[in-house]
N, C-alpha and C. Protein backbone atom coordinates (compact mmCIF):
# COMPACT_ATOMS: atom_id res chain seq x y z
N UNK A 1 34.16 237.41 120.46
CA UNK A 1 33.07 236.71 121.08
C UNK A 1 33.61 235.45 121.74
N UNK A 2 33.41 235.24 123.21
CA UNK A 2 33.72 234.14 123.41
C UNK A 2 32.68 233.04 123.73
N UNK A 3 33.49 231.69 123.48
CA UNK A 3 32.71 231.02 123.41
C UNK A 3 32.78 229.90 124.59
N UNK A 4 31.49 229.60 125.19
CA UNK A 4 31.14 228.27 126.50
C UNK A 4 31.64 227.52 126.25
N UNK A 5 32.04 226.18 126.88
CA UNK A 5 32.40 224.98 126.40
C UNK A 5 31.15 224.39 127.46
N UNK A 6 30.76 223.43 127.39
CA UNK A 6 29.68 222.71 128.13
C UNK A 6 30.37 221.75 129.06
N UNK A 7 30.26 221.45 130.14
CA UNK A 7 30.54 220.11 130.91
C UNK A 7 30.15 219.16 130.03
N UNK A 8 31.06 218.16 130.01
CA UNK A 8 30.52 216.37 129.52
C UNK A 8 29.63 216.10 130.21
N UNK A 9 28.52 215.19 129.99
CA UNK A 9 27.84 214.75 130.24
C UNK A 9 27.67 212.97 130.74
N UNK A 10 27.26 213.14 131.84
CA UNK A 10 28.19 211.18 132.44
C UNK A 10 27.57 210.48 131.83
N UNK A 11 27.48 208.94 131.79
CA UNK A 11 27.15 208.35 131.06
C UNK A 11 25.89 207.82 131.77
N UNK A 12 25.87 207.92 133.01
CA UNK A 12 24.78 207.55 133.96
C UNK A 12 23.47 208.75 133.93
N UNK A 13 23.67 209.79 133.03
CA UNK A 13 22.84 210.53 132.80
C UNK A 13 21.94 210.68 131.47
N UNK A 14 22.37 209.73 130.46
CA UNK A 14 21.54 209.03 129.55
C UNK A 14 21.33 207.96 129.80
N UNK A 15 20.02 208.19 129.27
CA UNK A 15 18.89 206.72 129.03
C UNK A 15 18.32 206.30 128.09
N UNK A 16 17.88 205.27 128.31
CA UNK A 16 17.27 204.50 126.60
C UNK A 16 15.60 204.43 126.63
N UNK A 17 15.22 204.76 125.23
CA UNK A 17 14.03 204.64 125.52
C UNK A 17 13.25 203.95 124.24
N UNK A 18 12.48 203.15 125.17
CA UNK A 18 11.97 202.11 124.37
C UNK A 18 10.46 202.69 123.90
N UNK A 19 9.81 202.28 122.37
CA UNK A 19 8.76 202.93 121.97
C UNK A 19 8.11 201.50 121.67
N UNK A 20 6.88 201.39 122.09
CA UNK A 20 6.11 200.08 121.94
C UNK A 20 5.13 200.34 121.03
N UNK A 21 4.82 199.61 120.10
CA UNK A 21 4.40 199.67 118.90
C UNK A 21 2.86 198.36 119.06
N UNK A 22 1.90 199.01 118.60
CA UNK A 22 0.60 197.70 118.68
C UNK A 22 0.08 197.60 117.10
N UNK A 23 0.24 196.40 116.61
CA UNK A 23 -0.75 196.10 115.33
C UNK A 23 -2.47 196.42 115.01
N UNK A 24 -2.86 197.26 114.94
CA UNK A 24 -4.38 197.32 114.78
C UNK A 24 -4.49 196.27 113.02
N UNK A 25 -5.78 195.38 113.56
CA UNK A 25 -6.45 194.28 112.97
C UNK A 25 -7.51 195.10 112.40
N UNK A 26 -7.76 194.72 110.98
CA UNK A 26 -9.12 195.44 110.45
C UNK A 26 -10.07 194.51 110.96
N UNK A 27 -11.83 195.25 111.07
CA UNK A 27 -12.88 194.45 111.70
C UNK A 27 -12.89 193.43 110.52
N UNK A 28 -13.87 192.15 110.98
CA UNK A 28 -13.66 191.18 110.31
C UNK A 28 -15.34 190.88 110.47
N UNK A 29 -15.85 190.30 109.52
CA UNK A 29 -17.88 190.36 110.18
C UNK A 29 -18.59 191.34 108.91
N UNK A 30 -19.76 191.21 109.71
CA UNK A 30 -20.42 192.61 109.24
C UNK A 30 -20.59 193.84 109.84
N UNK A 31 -19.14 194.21 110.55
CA UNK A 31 -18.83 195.57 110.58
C UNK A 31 -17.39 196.10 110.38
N UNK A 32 -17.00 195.59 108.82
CA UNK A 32 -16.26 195.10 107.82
C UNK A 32 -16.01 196.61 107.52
N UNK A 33 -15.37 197.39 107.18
CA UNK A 33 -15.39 198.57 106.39
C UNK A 33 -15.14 197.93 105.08
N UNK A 34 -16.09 198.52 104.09
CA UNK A 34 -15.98 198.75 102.78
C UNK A 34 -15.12 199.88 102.25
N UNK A 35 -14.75 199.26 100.69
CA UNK A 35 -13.89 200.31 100.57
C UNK A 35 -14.55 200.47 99.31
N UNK A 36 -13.92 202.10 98.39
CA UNK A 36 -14.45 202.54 97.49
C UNK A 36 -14.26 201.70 96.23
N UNK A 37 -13.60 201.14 96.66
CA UNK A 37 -13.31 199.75 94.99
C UNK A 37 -14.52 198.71 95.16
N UNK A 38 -14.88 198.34 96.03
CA UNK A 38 -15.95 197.45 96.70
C UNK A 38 -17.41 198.43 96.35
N UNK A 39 -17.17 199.46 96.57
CA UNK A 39 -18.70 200.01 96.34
C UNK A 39 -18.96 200.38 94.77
N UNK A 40 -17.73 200.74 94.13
CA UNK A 40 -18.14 200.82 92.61
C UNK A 40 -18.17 199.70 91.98
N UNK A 41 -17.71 198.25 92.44
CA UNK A 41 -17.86 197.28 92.11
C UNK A 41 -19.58 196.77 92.31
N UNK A 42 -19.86 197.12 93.22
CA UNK A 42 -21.20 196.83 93.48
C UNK A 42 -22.34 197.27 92.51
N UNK A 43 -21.65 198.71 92.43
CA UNK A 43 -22.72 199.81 91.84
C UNK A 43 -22.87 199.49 90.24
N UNK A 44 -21.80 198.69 89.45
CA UNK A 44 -21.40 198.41 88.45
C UNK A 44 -22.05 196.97 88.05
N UNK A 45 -22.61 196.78 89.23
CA UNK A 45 -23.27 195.02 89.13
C UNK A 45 -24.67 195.17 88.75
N UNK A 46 -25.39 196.44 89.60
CA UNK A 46 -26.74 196.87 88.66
C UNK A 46 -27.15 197.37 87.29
N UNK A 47 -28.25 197.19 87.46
CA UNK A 47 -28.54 197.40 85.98
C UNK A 47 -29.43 198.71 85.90
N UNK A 48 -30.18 199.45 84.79
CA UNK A 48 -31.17 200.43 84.69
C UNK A 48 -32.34 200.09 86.12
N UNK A 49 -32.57 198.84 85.33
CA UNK A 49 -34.46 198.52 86.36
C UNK A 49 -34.31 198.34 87.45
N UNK A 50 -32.86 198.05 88.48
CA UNK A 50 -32.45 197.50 89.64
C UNK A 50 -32.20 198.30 90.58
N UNK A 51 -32.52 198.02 91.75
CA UNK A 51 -32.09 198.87 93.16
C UNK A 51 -30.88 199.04 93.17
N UNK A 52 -30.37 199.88 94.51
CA UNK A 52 -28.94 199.40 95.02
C UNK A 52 -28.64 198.34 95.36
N UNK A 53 -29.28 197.77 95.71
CA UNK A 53 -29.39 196.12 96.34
C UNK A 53 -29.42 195.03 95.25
N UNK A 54 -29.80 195.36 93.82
CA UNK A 54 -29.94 194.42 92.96
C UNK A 54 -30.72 193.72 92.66
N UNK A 55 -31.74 194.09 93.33
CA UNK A 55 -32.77 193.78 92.98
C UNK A 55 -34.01 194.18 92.05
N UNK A 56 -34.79 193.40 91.43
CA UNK A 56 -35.43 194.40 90.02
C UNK A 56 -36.48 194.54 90.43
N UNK A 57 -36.96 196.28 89.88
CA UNK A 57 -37.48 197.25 90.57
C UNK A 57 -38.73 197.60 89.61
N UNK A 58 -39.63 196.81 90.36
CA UNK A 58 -41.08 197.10 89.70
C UNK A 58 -41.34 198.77 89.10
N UNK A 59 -41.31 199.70 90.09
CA UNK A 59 -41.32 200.88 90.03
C UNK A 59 -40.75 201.52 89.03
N UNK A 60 -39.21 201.20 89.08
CA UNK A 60 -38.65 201.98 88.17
C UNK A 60 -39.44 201.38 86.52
N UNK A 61 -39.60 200.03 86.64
CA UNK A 61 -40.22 199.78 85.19
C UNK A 61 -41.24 200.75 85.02
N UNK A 62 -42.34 200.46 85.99
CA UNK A 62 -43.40 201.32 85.57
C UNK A 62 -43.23 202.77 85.13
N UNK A 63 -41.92 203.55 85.87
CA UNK A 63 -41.94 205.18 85.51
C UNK A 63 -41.15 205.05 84.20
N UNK A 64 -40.47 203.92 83.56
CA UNK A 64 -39.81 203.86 82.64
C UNK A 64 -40.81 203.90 81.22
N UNK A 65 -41.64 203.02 81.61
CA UNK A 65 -42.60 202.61 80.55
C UNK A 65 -43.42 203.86 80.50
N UNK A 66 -44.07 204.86 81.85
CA UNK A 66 -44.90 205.70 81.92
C UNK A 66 -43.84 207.12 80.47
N UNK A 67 -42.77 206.95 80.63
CA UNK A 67 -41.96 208.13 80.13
C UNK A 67 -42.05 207.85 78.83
N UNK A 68 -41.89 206.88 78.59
CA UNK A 68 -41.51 205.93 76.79
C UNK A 68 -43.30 206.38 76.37
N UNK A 69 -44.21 206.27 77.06
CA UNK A 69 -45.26 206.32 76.48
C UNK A 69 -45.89 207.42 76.24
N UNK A 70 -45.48 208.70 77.28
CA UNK A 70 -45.24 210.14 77.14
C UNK A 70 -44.79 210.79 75.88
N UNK A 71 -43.81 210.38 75.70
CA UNK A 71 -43.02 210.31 74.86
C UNK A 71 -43.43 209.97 72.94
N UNK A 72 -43.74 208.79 72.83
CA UNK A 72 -44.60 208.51 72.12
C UNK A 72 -46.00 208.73 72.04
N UNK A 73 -46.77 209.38 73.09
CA UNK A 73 -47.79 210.50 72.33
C UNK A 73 -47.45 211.72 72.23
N UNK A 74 -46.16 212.46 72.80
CA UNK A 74 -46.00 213.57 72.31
C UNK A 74 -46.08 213.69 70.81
N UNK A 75 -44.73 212.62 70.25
CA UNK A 75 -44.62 212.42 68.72
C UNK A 75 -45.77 212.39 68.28
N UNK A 76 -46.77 211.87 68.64
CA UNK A 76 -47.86 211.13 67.65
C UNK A 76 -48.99 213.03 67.83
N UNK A 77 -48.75 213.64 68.93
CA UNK A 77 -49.27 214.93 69.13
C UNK A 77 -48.68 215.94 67.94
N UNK A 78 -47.46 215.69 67.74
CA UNK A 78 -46.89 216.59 67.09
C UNK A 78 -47.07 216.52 65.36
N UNK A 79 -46.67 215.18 65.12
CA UNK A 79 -46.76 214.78 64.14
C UNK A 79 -47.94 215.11 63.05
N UNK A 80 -49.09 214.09 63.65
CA UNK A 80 -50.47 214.21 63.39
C UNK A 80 -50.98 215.53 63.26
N UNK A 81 -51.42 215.83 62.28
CA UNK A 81 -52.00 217.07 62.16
C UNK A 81 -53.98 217.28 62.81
N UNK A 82 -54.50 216.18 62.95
CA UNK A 82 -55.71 215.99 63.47
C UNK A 82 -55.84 215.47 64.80
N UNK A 83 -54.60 215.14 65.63
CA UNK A 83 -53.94 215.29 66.63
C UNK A 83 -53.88 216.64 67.54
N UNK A 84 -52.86 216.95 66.67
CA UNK A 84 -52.17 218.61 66.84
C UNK A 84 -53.73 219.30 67.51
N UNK A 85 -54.40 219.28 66.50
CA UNK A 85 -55.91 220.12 66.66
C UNK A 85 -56.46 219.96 67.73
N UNK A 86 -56.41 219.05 68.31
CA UNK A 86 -57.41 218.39 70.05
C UNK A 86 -56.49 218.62 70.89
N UNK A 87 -56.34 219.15 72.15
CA UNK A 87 -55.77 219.19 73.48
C UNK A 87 -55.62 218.11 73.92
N UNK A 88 -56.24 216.87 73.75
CA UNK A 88 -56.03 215.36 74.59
C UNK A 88 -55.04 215.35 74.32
N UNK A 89 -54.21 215.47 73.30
CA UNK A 89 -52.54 214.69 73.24
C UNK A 89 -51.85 215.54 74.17
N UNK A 90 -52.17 216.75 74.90
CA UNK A 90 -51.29 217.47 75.65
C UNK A 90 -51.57 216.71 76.91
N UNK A 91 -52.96 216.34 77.09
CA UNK A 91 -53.40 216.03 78.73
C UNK A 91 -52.86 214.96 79.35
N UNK A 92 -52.92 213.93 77.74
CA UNK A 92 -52.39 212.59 77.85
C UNK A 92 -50.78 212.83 77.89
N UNK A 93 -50.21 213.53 77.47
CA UNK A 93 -48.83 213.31 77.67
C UNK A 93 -48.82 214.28 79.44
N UNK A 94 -49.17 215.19 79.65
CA UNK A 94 -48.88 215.37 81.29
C UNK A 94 -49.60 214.14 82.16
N UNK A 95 -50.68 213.50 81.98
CA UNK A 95 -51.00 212.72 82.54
C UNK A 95 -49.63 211.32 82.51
N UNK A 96 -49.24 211.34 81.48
CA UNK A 96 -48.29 210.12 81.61
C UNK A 96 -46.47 210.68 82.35
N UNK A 97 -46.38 212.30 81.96
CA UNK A 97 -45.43 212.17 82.58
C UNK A 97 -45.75 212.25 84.34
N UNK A 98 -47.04 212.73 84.83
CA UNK A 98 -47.11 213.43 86.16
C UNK A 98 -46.73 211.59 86.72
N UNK A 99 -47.27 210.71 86.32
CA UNK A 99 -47.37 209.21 86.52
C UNK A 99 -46.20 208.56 86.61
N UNK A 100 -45.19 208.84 85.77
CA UNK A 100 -43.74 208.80 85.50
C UNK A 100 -42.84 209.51 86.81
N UNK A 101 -43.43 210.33 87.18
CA UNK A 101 -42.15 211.06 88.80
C UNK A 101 -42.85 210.80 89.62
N UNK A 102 -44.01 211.26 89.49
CA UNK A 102 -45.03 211.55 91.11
C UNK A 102 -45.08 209.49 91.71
N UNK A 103 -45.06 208.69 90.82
CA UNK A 103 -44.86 207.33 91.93
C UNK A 103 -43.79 206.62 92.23
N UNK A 104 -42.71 207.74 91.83
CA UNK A 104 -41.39 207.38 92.38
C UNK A 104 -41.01 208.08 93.34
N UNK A 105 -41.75 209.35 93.57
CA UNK A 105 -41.51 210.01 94.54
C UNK A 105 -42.19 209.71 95.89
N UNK A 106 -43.16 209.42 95.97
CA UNK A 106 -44.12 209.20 96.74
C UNK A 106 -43.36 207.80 97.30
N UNK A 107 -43.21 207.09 96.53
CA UNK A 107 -42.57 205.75 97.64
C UNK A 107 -41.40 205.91 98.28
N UNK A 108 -40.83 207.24 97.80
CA UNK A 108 -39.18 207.19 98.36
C UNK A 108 -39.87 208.16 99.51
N UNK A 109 -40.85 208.84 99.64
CA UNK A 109 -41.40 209.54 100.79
C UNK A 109 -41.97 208.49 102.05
N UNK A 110 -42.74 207.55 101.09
CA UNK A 110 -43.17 206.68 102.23
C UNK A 110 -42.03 205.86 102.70
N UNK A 111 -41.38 205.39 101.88
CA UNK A 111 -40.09 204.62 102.22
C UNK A 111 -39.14 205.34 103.51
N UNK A 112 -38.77 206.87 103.27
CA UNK A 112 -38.78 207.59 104.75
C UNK A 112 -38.89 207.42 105.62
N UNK A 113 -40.33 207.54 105.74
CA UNK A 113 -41.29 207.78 106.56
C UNK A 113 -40.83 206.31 107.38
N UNK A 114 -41.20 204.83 106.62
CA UNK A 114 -41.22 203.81 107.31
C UNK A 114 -39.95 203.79 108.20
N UNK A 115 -38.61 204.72 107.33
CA UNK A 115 -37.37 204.24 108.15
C UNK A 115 -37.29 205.12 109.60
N UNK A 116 -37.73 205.63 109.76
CA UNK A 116 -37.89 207.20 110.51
C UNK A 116 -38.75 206.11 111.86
N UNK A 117 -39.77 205.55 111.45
CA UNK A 117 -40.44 205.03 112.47
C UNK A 117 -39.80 203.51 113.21
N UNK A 118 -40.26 203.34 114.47
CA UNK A 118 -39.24 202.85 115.37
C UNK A 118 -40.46 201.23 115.03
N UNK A 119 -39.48 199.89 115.36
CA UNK A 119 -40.32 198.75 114.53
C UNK A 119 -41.57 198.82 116.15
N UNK A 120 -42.73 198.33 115.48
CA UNK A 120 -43.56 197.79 116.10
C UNK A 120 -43.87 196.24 116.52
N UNK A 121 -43.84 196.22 117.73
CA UNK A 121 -44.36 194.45 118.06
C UNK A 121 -43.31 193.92 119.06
């Protein structure tokens, strides 16, 4: 097998080449990217009764208290034997749980709704 040899190559036929390089700056403001250490830090700052925002949340008390009280007439349904006998302890406990979801749901519907709509005025 034989083998090519290549012509040399002049020196006027290489060139140099330069690669330019740019620093990208993270945004700085409030259009800051957050990062995931920043958001579990946040999330870790609320409490049970509190929004995302941190703020304390009428609502959730009320479905909290509506459940605890569900709850405690079930027991007192179960327990009680002159209880047990009457249907009110069943009505009263769906009445307290329907009270317990249905007005947490309903505001996160209207809450929607408000974001969905474009501001007025």
């Amino acid at each position: 097998m034989d083998t090519a040899t290549l012509p040399p190559v002049p020196d006027s036929a290489t060139r140099s080449t330069t690669v330019e390089t740019t620093t990208v700056q993270p945004p700085v403001g409030p259009e800051r990217v957050t990062t995931i250490a920043q958001v579990q830090t946040q999330e870790a700052t609320t409490t049970f009764l509190q929004d995302d925002k941190g703020r304390n949340s009428a609502m959730r008390l009320m479905c909290f208290l509506s459940l605890a009280a569900a709850i405690v007439i079930a027991l007192i349904t179960i327990l009680d034997q002159r209880a047990a006998a009457s249907a009110n302890g069943l009505y009263l406990v769906g009445m307290f749980l329907t009270s317990a979801y249905t007005g947490k749901t309903l505001q996160e519907a209207i809450e929607a709704e408000d974001a969905k709509r474009p501001p007025q005025g």
